[in-house]
PDB file of N, CA and C in Angstrom:
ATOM      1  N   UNK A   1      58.151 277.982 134.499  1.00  0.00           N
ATOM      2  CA  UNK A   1      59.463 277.892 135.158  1.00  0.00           C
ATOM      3  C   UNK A   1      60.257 279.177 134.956  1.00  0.00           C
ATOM      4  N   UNK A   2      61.062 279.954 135.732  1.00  0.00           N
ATOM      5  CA  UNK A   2      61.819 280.514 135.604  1.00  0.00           C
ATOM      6  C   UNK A   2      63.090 280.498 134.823  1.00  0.00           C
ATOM      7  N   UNK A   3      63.192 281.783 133.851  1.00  0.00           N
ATOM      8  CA  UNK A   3      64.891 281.339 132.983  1.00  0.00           C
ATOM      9  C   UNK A   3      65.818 281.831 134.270  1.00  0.00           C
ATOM     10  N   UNK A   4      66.558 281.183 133.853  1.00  0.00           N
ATOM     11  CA  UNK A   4      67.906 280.929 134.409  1.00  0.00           C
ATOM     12  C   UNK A   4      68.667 282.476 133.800  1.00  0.00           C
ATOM     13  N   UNK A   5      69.520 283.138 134.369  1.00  0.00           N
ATOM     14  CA  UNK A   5      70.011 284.365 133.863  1.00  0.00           C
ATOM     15  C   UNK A   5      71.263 284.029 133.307  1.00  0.00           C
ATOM     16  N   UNK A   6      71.445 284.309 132.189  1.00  0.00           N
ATOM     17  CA  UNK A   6      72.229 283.611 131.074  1.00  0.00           C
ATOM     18  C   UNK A   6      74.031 284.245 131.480  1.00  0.00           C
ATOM     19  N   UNK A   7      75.202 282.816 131.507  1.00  0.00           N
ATOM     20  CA  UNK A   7      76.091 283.367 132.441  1.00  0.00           C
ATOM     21  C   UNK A   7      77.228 284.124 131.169  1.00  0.00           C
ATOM     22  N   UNK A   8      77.159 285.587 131.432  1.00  0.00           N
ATOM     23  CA  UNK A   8      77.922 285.924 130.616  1.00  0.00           C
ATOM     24  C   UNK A   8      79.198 286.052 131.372  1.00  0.00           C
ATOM     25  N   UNK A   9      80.252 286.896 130.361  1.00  0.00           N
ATOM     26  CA  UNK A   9      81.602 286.881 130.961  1.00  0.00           C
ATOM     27  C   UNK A   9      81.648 287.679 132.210  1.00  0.00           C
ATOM     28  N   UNK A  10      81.124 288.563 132.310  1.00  0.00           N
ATOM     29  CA  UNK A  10      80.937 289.646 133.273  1.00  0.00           C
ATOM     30  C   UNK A  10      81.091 288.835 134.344  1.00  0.00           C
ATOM     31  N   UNK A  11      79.617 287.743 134.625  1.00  0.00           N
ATOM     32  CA  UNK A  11      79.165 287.157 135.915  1.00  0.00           C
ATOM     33  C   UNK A  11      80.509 285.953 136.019  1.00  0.00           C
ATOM     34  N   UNK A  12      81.282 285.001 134.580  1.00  0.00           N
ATOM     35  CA  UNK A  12      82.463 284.382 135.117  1.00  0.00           C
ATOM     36  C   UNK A  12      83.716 285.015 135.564  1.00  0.00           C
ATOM     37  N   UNK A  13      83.605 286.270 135.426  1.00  0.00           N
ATOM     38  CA  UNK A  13      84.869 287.214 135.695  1.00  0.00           C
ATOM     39  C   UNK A  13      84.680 287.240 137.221  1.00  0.00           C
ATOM     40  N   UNK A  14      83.550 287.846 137.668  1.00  0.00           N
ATOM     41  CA  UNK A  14      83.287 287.955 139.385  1.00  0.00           C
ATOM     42  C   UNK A  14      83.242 286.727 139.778  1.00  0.00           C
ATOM     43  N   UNK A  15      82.951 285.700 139.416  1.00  0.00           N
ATOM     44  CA  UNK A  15      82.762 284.314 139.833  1.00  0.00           C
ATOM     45  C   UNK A  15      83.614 283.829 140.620  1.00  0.00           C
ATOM     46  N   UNK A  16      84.879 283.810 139.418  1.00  0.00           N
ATOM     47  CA  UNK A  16      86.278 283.586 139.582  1.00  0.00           C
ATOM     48  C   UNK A  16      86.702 284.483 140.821  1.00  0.00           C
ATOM     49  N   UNK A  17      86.443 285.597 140.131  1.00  0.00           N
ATOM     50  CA  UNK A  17      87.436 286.286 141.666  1.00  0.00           C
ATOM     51  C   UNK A  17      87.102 286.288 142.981  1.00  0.00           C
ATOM     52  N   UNK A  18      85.893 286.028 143.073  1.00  0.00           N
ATOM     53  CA  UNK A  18      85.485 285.480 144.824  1.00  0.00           C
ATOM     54  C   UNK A  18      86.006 284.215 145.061  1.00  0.00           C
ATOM     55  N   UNK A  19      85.726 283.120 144.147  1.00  0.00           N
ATOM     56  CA  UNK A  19      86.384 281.786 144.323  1.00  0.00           C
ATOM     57  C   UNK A  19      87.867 282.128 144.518  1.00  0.00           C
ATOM     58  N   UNK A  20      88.471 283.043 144.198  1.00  0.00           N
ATOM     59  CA  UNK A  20      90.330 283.261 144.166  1.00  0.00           C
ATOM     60  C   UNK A  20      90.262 284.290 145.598  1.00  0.00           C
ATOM     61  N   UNK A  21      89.362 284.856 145.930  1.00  0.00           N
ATOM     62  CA  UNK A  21      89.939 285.916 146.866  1.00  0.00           C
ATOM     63  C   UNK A  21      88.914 284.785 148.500  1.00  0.00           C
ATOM     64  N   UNK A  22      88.580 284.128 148.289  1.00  0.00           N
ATOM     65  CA  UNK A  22      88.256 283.003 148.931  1.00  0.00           C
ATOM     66  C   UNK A  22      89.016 281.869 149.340  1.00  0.00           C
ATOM     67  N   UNK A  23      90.191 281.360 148.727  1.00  0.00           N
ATOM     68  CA  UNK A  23      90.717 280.766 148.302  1.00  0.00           C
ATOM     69  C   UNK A  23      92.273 281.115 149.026  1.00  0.00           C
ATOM     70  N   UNK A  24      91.946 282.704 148.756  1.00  0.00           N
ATOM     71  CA  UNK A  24      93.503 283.445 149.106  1.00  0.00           C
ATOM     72  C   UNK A  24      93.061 283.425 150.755  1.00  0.00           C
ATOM     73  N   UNK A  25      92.066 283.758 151.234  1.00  0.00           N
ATOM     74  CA  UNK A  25      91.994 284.163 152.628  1.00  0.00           C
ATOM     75  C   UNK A  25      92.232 282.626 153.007  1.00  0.00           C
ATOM     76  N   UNK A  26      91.637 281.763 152.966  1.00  0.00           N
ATOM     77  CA  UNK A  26      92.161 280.417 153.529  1.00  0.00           C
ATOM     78  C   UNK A  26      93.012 280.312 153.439  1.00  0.00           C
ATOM     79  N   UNK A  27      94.655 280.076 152.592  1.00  0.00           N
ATOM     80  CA  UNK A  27      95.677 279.928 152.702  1.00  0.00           C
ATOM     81  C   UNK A  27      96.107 281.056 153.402  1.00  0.00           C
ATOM     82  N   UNK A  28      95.821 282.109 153.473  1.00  0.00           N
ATOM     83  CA  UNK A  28      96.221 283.069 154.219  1.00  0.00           C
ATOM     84  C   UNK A  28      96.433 283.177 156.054  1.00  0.00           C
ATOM     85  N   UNK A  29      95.102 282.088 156.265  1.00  0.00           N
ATOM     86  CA  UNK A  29      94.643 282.099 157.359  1.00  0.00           C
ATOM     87  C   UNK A  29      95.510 280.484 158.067  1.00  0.00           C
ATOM     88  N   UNK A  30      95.153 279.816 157.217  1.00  0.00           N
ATOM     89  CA  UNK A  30      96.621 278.729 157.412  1.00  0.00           C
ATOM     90  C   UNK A  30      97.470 278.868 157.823  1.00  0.00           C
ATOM     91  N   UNK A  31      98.319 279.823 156.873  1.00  0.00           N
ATOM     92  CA  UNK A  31      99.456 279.787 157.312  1.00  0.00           C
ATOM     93  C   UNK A  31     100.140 280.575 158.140  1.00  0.00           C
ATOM     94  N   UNK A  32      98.810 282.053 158.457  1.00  0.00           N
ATOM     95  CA  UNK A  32      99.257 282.147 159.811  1.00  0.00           C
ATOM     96  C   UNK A  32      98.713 281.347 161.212  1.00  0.00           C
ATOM     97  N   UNK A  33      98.166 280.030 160.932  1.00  0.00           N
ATOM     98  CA  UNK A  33      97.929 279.628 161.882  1.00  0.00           C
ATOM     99  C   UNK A  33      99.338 278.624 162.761  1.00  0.00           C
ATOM    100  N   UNK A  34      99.807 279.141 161.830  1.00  0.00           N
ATOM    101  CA  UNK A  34     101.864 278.238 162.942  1.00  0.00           C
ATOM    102  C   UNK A  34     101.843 279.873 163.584  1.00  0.00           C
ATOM    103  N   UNK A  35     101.739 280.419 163.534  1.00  0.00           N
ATOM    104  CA  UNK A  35     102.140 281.450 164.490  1.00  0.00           C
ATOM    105  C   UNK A  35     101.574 281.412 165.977  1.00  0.00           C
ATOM    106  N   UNK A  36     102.445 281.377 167.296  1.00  0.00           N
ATOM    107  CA  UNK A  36     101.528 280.693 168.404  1.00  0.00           C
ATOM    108  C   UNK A  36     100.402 282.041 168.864  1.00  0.00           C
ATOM    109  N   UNK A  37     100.803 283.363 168.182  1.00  0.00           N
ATOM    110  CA  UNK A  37      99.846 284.497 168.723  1.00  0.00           C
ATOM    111  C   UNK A  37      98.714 284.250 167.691  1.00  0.00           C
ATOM    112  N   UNK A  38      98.558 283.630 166.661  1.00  0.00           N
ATOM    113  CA  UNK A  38      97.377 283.822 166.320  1.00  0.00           C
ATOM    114  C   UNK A  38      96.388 282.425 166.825  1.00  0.00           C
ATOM    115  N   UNK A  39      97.062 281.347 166.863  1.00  0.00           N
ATOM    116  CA  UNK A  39      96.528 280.191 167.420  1.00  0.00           C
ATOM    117  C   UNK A  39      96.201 280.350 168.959  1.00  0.00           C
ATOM    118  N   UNK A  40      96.666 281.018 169.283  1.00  0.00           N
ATOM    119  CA  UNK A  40      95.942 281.847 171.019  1.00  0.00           C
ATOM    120  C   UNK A  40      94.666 282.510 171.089  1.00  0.00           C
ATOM    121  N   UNK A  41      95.172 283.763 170.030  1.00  0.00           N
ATOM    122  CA  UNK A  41      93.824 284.145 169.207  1.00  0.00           C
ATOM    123  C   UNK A  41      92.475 283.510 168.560  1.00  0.00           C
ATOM    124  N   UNK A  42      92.874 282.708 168.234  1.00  0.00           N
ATOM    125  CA  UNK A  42      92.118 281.659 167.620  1.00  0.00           C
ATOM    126  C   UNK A  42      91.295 280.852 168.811  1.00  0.00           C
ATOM    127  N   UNK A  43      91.717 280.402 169.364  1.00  0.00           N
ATOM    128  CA  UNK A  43      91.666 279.191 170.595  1.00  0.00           C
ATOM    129  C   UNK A  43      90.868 280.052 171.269  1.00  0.00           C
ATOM    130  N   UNK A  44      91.261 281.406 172.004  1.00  0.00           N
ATOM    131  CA  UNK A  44      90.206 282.409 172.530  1.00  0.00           C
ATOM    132  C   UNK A  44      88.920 282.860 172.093  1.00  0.00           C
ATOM    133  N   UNK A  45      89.005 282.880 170.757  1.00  0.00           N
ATOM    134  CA  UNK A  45      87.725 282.806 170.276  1.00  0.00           C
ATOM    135  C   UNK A  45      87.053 282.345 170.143  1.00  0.00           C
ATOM    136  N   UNK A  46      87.338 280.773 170.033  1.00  0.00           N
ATOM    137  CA  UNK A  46      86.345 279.863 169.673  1.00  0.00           C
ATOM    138  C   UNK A  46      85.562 279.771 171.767  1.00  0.00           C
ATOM    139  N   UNK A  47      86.619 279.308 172.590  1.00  0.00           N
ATOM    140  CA  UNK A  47      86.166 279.647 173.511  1.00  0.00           C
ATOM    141  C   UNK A  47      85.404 280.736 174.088  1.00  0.00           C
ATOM    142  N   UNK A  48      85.373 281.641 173.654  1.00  0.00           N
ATOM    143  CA  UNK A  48      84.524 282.353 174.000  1.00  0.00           C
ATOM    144  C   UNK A  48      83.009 282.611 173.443  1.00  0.00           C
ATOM    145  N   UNK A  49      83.391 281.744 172.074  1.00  0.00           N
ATOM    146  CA  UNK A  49      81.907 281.852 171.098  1.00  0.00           C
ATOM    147  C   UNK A  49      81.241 280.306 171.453  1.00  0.00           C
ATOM    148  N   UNK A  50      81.737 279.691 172.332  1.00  0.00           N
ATOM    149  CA  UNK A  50      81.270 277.969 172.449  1.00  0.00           C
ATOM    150  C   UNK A  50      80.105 278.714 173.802  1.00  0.00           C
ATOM    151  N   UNK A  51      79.561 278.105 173.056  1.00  0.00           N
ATOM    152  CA  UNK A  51      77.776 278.297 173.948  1.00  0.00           C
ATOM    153  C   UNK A  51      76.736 277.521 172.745  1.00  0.00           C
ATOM    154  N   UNK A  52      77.110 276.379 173.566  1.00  0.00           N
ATOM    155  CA  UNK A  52      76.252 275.071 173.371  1.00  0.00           C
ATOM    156  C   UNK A  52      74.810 275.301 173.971  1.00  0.00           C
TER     157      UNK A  52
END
C-alpha cells in the first residue's frame, strides 16, 4: 500500500488558504450577484454556454 504523505504544517497552512480564498470568491461572487449588470452578465453566459 502506499504511505500517505504525512500532513505537516506547511501542507495545513496552504490547505487553509485555498479553502479561505475559495470561500472569499463565493461570497464575493454573491454578493455581486444583486447587481443587475452582473446578473445580465451572468444570465448571458450561461446562455451562451447551454449546449445540451
Amino acid at each position: 500500500m502506499p504511505q500517505m504523505m504525512p500532513l505537516n504544517w506547511m501542507m495545513l497552512y496552504l490547505m487553509f488558504m485555498f479553502i479561505f480564498l475559495f470561500f472569499m470568491m463565493i461570497i464575493y461572487y454573491m454578493y455581486n450577484l444583486n447587481s443587475p449588470k452582473m446578473k445580465k452578465m451572468l444570465i448571458n453566459y450561461i446562455n451562451y454556454n447551454w449546449k445540451w
